[in-house]
N, C-alpha and C. Protein backbone atom coordinates (compact mmCIF):
# COMPACT_ATOMS: atom_id res chain seq x y z
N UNK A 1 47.80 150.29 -125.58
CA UNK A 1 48.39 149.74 -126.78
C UNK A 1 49.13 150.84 -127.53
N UNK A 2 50.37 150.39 -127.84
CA UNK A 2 51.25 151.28 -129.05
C UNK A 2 50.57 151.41 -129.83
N UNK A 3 50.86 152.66 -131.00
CA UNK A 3 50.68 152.62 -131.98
C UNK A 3 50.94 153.97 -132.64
N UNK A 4 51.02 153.95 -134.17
CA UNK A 4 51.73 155.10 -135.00
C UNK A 4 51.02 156.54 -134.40
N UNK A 5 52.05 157.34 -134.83
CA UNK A 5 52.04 158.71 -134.21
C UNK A 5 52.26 159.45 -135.58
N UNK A 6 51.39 160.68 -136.22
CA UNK A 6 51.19 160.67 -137.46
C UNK A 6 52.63 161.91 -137.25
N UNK A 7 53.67 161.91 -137.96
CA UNK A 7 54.60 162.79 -138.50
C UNK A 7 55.90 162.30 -137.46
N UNK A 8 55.99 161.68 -136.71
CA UNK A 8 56.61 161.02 -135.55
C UNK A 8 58.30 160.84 -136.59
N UNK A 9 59.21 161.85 -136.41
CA UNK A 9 60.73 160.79 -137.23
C UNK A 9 61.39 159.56 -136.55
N UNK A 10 61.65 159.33 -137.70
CA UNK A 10 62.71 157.64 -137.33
C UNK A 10 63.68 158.15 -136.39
N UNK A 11 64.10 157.46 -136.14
CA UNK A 11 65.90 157.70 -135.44
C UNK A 11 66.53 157.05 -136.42
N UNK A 12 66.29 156.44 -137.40
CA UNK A 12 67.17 155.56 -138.00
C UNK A 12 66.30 155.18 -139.58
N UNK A 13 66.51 156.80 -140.46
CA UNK A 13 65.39 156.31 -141.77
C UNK A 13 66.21 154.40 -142.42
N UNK A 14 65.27 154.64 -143.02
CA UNK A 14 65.51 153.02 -143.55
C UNK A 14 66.35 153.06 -145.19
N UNK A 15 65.98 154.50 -145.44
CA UNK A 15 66.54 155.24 -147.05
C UNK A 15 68.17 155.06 -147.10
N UNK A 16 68.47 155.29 -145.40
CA UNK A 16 69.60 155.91 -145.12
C UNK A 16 70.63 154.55 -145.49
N UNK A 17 70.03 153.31 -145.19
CA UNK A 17 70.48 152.20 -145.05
C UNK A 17 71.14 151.34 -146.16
N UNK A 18 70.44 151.88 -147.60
CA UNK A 18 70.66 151.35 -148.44
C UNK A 18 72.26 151.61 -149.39
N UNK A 19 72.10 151.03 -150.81
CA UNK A 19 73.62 151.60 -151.08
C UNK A 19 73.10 152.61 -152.13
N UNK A 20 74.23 153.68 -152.64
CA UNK A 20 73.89 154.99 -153.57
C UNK A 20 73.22 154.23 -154.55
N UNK A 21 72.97 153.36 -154.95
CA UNK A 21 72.18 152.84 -156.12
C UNK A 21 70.92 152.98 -156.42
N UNK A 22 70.40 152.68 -155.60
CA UNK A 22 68.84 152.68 -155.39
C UNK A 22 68.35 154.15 -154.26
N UNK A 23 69.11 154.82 -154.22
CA UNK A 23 68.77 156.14 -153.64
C UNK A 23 67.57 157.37 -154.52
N UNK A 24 67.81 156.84 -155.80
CA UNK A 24 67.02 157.92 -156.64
C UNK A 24 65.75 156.49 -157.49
N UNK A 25 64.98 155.58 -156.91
CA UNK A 25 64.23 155.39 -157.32
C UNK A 25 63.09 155.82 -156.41
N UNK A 26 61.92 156.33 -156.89
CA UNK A 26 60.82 156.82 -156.56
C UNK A 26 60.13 156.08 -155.39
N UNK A 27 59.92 154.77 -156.05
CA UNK A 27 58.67 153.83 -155.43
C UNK A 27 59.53 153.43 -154.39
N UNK A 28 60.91 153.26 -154.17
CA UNK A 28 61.62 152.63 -153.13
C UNK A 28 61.81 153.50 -151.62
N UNK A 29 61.88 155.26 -152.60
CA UNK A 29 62.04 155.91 -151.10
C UNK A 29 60.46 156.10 -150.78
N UNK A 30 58.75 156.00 -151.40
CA UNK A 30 58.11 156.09 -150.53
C UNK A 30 57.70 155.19 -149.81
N UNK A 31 57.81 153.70 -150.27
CA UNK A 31 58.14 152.40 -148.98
C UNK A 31 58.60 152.24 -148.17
N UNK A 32 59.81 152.91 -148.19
CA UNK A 32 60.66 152.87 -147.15
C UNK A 32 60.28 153.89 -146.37
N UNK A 33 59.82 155.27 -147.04
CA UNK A 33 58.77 155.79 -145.73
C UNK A 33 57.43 155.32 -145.10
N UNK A 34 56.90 154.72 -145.69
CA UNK A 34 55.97 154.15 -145.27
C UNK A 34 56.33 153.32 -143.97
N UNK A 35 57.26 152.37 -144.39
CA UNK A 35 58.03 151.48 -143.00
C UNK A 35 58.40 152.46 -142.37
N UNK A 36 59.08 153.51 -142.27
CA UNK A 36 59.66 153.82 -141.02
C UNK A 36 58.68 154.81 -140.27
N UNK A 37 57.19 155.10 -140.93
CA UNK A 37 56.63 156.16 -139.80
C UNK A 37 55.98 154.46 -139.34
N UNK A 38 55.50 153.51 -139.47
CA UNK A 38 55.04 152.17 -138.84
C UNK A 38 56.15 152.10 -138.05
N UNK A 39 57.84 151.69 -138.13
CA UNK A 39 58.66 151.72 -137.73
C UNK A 39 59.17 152.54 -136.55
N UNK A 40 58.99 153.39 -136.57
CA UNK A 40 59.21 155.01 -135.67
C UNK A 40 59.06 154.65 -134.20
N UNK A 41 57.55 154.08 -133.94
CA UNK A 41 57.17 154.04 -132.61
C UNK A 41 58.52 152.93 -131.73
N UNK A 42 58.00 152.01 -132.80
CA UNK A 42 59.00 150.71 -132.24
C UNK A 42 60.31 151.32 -131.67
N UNK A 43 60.75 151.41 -132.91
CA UNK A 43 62.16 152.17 -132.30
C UNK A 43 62.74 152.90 -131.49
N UNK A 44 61.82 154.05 -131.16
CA UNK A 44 62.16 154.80 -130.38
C UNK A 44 61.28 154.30 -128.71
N UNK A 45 60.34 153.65 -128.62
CA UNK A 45 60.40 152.30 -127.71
C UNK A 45 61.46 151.71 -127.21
N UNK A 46 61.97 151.32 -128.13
CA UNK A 46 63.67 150.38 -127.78
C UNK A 46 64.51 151.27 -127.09
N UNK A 47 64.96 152.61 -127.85
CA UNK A 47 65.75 153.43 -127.69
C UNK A 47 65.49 153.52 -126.34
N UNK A 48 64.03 153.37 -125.33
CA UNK A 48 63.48 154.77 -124.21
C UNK A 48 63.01 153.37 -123.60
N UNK A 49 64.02 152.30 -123.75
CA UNK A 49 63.29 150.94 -123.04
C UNK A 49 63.80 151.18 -121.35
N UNK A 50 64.68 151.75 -121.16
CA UNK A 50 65.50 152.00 -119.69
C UNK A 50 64.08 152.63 -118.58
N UNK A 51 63.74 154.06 -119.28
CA UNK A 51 62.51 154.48 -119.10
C UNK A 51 61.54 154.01 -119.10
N UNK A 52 61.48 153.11 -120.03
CA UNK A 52 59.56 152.13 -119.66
C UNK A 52 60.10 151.37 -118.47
N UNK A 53 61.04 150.86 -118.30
CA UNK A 53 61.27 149.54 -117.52
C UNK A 53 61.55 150.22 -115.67
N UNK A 54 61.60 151.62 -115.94
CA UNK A 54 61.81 151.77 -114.27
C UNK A 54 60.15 152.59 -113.77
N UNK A 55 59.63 152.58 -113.09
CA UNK A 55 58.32 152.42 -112.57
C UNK A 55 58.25 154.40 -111.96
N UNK A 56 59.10 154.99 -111.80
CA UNK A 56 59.01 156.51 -111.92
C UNK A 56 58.84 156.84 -113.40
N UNK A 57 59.17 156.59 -114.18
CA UNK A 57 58.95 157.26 -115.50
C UNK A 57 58.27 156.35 -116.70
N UNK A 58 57.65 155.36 -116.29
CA UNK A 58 57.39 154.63 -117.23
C UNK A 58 55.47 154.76 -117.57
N UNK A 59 55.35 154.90 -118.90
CA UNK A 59 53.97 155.48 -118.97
C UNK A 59 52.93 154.82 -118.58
N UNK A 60 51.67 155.04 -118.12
CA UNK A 60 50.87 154.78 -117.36
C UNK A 60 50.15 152.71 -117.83
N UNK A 61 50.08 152.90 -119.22
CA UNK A 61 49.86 151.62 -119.44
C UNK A 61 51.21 150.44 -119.72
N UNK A 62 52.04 150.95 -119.52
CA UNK A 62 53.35 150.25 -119.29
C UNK A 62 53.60 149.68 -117.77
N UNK A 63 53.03 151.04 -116.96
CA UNK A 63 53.51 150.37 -115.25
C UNK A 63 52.33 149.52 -114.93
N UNK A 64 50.92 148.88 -115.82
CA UNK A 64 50.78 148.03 -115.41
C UNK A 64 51.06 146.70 -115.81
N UNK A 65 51.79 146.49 -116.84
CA UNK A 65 52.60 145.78 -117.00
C UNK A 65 53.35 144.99 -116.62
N UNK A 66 54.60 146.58 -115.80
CA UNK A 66 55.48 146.16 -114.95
C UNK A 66 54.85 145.36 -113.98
N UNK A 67 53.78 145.69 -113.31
CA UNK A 67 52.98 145.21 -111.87
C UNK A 67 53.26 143.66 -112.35
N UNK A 68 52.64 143.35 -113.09
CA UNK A 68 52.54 142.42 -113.36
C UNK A 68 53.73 141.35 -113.54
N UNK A 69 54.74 141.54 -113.81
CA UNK A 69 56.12 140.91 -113.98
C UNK A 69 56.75 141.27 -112.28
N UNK A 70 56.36 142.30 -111.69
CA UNK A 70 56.94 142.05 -110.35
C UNK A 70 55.60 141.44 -109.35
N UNK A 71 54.42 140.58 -109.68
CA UNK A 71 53.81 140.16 -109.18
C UNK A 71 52.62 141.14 -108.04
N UNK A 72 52.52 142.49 -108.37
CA UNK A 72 52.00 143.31 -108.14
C UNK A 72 50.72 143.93 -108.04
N UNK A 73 49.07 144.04 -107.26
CA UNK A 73 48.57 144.38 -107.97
C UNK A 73 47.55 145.50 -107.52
N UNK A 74 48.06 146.50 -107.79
CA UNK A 74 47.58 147.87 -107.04
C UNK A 74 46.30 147.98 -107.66
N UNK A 75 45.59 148.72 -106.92
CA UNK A 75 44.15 148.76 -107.00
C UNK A 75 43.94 149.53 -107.74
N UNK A 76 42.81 149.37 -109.01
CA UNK A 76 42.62 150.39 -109.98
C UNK A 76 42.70 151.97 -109.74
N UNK A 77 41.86 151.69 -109.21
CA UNK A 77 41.42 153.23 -108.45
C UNK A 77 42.46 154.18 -107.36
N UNK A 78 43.65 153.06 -107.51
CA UNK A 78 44.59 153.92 -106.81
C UNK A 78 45.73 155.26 -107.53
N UNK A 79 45.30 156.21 -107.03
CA UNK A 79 46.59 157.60 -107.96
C UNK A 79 48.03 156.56 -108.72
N UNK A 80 47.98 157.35 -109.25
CA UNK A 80 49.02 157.20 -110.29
C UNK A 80 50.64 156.85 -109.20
N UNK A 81 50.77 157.53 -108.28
CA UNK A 81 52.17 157.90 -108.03
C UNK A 81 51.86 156.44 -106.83
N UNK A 82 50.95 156.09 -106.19
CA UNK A 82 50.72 155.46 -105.53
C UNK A 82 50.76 154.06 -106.30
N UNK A 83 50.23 153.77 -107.50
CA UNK A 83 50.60 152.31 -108.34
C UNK A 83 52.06 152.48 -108.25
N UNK A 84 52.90 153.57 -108.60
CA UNK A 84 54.38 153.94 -108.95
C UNK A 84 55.02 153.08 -107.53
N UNK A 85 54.87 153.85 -106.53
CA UNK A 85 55.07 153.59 -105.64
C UNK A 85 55.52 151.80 -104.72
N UNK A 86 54.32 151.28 -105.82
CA UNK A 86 54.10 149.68 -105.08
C UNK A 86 55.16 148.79 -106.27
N UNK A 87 54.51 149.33 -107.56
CA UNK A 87 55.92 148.74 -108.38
C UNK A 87 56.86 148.89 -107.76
N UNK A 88 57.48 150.20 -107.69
CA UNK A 88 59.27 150.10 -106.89
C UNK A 88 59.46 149.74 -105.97
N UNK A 89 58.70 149.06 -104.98
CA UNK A 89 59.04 148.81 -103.73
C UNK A 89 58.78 147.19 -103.62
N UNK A 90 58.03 146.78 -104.89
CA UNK A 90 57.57 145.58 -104.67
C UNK A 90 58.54 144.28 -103.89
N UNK A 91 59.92 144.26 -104.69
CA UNK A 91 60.95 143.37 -104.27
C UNK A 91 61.23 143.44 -102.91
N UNK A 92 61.19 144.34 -102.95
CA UNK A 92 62.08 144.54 -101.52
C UNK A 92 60.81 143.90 -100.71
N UNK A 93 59.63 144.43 -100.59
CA UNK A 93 58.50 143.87 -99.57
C UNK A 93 58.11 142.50 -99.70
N UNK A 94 58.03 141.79 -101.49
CA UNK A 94 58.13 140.67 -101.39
C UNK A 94 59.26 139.85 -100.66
N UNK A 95 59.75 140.51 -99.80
CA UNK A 95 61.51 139.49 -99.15
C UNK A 95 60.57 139.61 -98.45
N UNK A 96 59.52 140.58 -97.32
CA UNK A 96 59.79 140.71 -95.95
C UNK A 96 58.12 140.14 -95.75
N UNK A 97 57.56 139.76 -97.12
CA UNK A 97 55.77 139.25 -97.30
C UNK A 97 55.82 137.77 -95.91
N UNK A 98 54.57 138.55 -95.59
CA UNK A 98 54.09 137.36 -94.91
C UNK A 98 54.75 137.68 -92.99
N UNK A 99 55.65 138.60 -92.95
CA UNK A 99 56.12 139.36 -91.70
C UNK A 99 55.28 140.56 -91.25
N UNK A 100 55.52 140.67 -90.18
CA UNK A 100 54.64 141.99 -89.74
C UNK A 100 55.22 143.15 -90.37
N UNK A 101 56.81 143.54 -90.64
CA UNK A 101 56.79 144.71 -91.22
C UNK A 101 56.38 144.77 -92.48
N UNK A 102 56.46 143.33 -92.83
CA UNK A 102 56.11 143.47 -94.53
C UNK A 102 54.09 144.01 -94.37
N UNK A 103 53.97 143.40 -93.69
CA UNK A 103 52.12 144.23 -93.54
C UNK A 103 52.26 144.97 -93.46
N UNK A 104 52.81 145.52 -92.28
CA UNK A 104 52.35 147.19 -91.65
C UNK A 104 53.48 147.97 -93.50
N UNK A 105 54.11 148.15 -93.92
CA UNK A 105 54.68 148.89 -95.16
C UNK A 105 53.67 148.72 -96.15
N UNK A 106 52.87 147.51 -96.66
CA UNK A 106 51.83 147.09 -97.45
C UNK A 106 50.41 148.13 -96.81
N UNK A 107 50.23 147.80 -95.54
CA UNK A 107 48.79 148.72 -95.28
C UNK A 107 49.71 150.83 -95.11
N UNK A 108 50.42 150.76 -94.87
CA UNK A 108 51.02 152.11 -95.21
C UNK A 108 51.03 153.04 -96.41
N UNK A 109 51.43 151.93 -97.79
CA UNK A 109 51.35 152.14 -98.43
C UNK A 109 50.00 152.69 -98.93
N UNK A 110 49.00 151.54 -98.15
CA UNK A 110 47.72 151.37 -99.09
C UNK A 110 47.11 153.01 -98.47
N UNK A 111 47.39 153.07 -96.72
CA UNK A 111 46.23 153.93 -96.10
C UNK A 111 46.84 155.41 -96.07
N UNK A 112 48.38 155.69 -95.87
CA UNK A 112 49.05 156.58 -95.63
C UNK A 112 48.96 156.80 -94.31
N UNK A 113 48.97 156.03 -93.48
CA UNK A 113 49.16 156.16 -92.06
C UNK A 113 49.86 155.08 -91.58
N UNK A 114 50.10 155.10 -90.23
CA UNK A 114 51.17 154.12 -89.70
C UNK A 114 49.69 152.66 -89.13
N UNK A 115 50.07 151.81 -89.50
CA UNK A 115 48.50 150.59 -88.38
C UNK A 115 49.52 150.09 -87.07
N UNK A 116 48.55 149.67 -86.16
CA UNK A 116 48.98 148.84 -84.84
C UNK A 116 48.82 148.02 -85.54
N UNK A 117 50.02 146.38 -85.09
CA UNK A 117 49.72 145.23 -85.43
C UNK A 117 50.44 144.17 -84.31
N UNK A 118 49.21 143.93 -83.78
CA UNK A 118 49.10 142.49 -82.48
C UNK A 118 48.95 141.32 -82.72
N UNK A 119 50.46 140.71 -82.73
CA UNK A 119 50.32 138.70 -83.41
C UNK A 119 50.22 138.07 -82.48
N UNK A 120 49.83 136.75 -82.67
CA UNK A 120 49.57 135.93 -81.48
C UNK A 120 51.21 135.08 -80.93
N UNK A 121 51.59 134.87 -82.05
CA UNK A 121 53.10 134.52 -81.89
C UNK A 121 54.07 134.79 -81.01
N UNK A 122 55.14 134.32 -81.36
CA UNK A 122 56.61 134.56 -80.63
C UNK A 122 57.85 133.65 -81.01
N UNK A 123 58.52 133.86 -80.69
CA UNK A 123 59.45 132.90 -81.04
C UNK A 123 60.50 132.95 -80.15
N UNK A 124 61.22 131.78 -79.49
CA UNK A 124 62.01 131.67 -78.02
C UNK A 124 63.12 130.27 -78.20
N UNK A 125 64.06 130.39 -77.91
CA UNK A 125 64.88 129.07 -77.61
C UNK A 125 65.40 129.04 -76.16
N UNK A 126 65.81 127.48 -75.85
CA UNK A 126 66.29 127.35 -75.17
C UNK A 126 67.37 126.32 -74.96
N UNK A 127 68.08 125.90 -73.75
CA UNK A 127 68.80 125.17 -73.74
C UNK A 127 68.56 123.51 -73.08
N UNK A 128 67.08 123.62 -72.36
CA UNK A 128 66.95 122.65 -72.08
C UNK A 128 65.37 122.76 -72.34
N UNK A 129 64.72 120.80 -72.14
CA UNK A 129 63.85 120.39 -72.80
C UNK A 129 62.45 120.93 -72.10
N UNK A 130 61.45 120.75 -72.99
CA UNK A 130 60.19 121.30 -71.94
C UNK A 130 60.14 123.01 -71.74
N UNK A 131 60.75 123.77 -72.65
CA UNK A 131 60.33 124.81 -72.08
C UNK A 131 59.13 124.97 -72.97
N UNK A 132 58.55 126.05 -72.75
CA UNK A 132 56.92 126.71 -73.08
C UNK A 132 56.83 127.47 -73.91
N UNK A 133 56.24 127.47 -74.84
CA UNK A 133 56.25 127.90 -76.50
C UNK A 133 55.73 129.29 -76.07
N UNK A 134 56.31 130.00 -76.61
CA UNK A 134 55.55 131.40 -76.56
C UNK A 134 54.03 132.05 -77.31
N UNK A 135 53.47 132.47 -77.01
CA UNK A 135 52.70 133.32 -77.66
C UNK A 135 51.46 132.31 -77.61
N UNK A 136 50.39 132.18 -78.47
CA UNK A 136 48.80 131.40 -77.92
C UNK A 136 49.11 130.35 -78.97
N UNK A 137 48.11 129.08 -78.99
CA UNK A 137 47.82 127.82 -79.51
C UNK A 137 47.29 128.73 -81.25
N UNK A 138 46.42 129.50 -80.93
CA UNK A 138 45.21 129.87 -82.41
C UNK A 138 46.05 130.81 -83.04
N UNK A 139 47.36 131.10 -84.25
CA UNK A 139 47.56 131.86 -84.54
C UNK A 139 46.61 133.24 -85.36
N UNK A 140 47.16 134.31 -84.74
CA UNK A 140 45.94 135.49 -85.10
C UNK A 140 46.55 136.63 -85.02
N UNK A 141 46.11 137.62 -86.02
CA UNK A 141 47.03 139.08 -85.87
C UNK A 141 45.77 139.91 -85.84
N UNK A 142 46.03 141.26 -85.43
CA UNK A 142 44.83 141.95 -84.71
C UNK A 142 45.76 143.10 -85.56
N UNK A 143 44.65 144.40 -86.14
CA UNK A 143 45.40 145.29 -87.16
C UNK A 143 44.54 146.27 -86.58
N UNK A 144 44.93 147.77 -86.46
CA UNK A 144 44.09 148.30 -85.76
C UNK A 144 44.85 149.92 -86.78
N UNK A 145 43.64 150.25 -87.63
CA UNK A 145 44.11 151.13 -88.21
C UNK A 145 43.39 152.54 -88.08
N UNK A 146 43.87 153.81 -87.68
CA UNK A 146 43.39 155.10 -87.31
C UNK A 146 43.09 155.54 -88.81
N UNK A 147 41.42 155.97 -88.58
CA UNK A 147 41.45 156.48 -89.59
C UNK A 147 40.96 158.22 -89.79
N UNK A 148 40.64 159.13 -90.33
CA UNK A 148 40.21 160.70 -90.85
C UNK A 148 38.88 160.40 -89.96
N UNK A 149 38.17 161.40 -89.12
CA UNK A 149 37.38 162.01 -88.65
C UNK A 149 36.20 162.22 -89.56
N UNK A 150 35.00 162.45 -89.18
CA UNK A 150 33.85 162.77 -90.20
C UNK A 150 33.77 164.10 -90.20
N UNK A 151 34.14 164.80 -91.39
CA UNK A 151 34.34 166.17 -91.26
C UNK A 151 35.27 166.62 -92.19
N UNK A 152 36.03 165.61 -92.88
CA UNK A 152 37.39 165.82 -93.48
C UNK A 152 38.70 166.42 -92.64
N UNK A 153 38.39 165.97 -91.01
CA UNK A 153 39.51 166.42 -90.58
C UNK A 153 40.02 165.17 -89.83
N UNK A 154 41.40 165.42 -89.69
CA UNK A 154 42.06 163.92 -89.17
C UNK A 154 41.39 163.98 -87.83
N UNK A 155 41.59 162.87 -87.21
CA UNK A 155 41.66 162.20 -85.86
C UNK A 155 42.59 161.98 -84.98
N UNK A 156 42.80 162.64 -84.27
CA UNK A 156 43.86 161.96 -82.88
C UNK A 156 45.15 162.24 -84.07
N UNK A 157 46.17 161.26 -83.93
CA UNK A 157 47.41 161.21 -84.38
C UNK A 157 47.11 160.77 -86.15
N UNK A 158 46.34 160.42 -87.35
CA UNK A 158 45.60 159.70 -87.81
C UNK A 158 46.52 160.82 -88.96
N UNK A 159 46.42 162.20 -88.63
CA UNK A 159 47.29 162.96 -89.49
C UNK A 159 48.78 162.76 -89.89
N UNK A 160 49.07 161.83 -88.86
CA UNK A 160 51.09 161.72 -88.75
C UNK A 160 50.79 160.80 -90.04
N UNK A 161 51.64 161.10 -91.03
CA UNK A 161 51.84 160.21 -92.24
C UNK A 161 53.18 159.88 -92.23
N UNK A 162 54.05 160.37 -91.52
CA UNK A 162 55.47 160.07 -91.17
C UNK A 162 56.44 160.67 -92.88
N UNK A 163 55.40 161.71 -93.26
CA UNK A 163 56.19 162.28 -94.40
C UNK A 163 55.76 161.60 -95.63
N UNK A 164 54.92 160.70 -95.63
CA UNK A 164 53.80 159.95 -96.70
C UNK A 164 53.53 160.76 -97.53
N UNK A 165 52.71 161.48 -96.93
CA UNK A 165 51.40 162.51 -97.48
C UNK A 165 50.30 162.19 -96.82
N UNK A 166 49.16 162.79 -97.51
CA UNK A 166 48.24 162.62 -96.54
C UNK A 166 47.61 161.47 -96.36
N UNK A 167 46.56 161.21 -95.30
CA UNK A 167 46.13 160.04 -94.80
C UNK A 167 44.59 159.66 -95.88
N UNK A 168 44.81 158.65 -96.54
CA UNK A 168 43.62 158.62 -97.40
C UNK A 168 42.26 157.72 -96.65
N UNK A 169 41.08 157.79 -96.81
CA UNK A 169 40.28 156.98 -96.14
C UNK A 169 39.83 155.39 -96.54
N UNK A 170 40.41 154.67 -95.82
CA UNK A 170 40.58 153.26 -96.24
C UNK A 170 39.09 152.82 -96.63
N UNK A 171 39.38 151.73 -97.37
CA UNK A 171 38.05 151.31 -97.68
C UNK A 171 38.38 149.68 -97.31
N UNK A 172 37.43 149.48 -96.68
CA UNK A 172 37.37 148.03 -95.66
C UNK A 172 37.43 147.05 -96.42
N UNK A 173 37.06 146.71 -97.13
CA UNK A 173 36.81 145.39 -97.85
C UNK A 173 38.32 145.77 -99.15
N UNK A 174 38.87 146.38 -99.21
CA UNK A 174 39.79 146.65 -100.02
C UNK A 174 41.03 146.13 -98.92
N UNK A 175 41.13 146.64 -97.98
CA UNK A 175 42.04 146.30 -97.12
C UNK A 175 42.13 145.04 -96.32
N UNK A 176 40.59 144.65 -96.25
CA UNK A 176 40.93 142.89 -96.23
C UNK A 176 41.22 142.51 -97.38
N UNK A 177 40.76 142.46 -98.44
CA UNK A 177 41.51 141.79 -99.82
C UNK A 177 43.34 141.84 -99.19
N UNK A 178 44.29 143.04 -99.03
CA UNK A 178 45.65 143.52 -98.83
C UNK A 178 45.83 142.49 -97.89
N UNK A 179 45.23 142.57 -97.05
CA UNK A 179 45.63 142.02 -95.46
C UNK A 179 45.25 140.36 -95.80
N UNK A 180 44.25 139.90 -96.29
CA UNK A 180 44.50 138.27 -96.36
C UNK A 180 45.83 138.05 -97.61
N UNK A 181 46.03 138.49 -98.57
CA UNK A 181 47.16 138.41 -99.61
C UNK A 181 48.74 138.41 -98.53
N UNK A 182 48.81 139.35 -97.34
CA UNK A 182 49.83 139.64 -97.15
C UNK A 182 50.23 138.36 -95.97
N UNK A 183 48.90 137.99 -95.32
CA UNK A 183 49.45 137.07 -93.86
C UNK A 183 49.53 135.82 -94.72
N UNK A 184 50.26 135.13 -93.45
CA UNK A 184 50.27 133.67 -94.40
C UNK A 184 48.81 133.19 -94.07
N UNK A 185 48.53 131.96 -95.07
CA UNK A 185 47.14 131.15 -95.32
C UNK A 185 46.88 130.87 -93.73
N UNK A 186 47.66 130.51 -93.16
CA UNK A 186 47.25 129.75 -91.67
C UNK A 186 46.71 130.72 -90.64
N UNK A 187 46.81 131.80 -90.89
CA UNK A 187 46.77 133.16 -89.82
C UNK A 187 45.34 133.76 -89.87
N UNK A 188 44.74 133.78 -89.18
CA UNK A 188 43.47 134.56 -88.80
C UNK A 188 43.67 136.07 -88.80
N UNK A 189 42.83 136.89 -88.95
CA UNK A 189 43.14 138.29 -88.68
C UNK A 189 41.62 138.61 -88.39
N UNK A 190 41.77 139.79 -87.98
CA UNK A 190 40.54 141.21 -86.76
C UNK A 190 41.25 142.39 -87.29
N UNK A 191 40.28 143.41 -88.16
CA UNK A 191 40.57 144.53 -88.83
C UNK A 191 39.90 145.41 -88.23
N UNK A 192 40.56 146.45 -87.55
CA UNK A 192 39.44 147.25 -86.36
C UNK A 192 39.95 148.99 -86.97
N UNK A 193 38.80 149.26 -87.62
CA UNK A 193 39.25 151.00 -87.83
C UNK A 193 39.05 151.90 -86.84
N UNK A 194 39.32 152.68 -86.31
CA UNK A 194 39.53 153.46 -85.52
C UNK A 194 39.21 154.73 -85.77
């Protein structure tokens, strides 16, 4: 929550506003200070609205906000640059939600590593009738994510973050929450850590 900042200046006193008439009464210029240190925050809010509104620079109880207007909702406990992160990218992944790249960028985000992801699907045309649908009857995606070694040292390839940063250690039941949000309702999934 906003709120006054004790000695904070206006950008815009309120004294300044008036006509030479009322410039030399007493009780008028300390009201009008009074409004403008209440005033102050607001304003300079407005002024630095470009800045709240883009998700790199916007202050910490503002970007959850934003989350929220881009339908967003990063996990408390996730770093700062990492909420940053899901705000700015949100649009773009909401186009591709409910696709495999849109998962595998969503669990990337979440784990800092790259996941395998095996659908049951396919998709095929043809030109004549009777041909054979691709992929199985039970739709199902199979997610198979490498994770850090016991030891604090990576595993196998588990270190490649592809320039991420480092690989954080997933927490299972956090990543099914991600992973049922991201497939569509009809889709089964198998979450296998590695």
């Amino acid at each position: 929550m906003r709120s006054g900042i004790p000695g904070l200046p206006t950008p815009h006193p309120l004294i300044g506003q008036l006509p030479a008439v009322y410039l030399e009464q007493d009780f008028l210029q300390r009201f009008l200070a009074a409004l403008d240190d209440v005033l102050a925050p607001v304003l300079l809010s407005i002024d630095n609205l470009p800045a709240h509104l883009d998700p790199r620079s916007a202050p910490d109880d503002f970007l959850d906000w934003l989350a929220q207007w881009v339908a967003v909702d990063p996990h408390e406990d996730s770093p700062p640059e990492l909420r940053r992160a899901a705000v700015r990218g949100a649009v773009t992944r909401h186009a591709r939600r409910g696709t495999v790249s849109g998962l595998a960028e969503a669990l990337r985000l979440e784990t800092g590593t790259e996941p395998e992801i095996v659908e049951s699907g396919g998709t095929a045309w043809s030109t004549g009738p009777g041909t054979p649908l691709p992929g199985q009857d039970r739709p199902w995606v199979t997610i198979r994510i490498r994770t850090a070694a016991e030891g604090g040292e990576d595993g196998g390839d588990a270190g490649d973050t592809g320039g991420r940063g480092r690989v954080r250690q997933p927490d299972r039941v956090r990543l099914e929450e991600l992973i049922g949000a991201e497939v569509p309702a009809h889709v089964g999934f198998t979450l296998e850590l590695l």
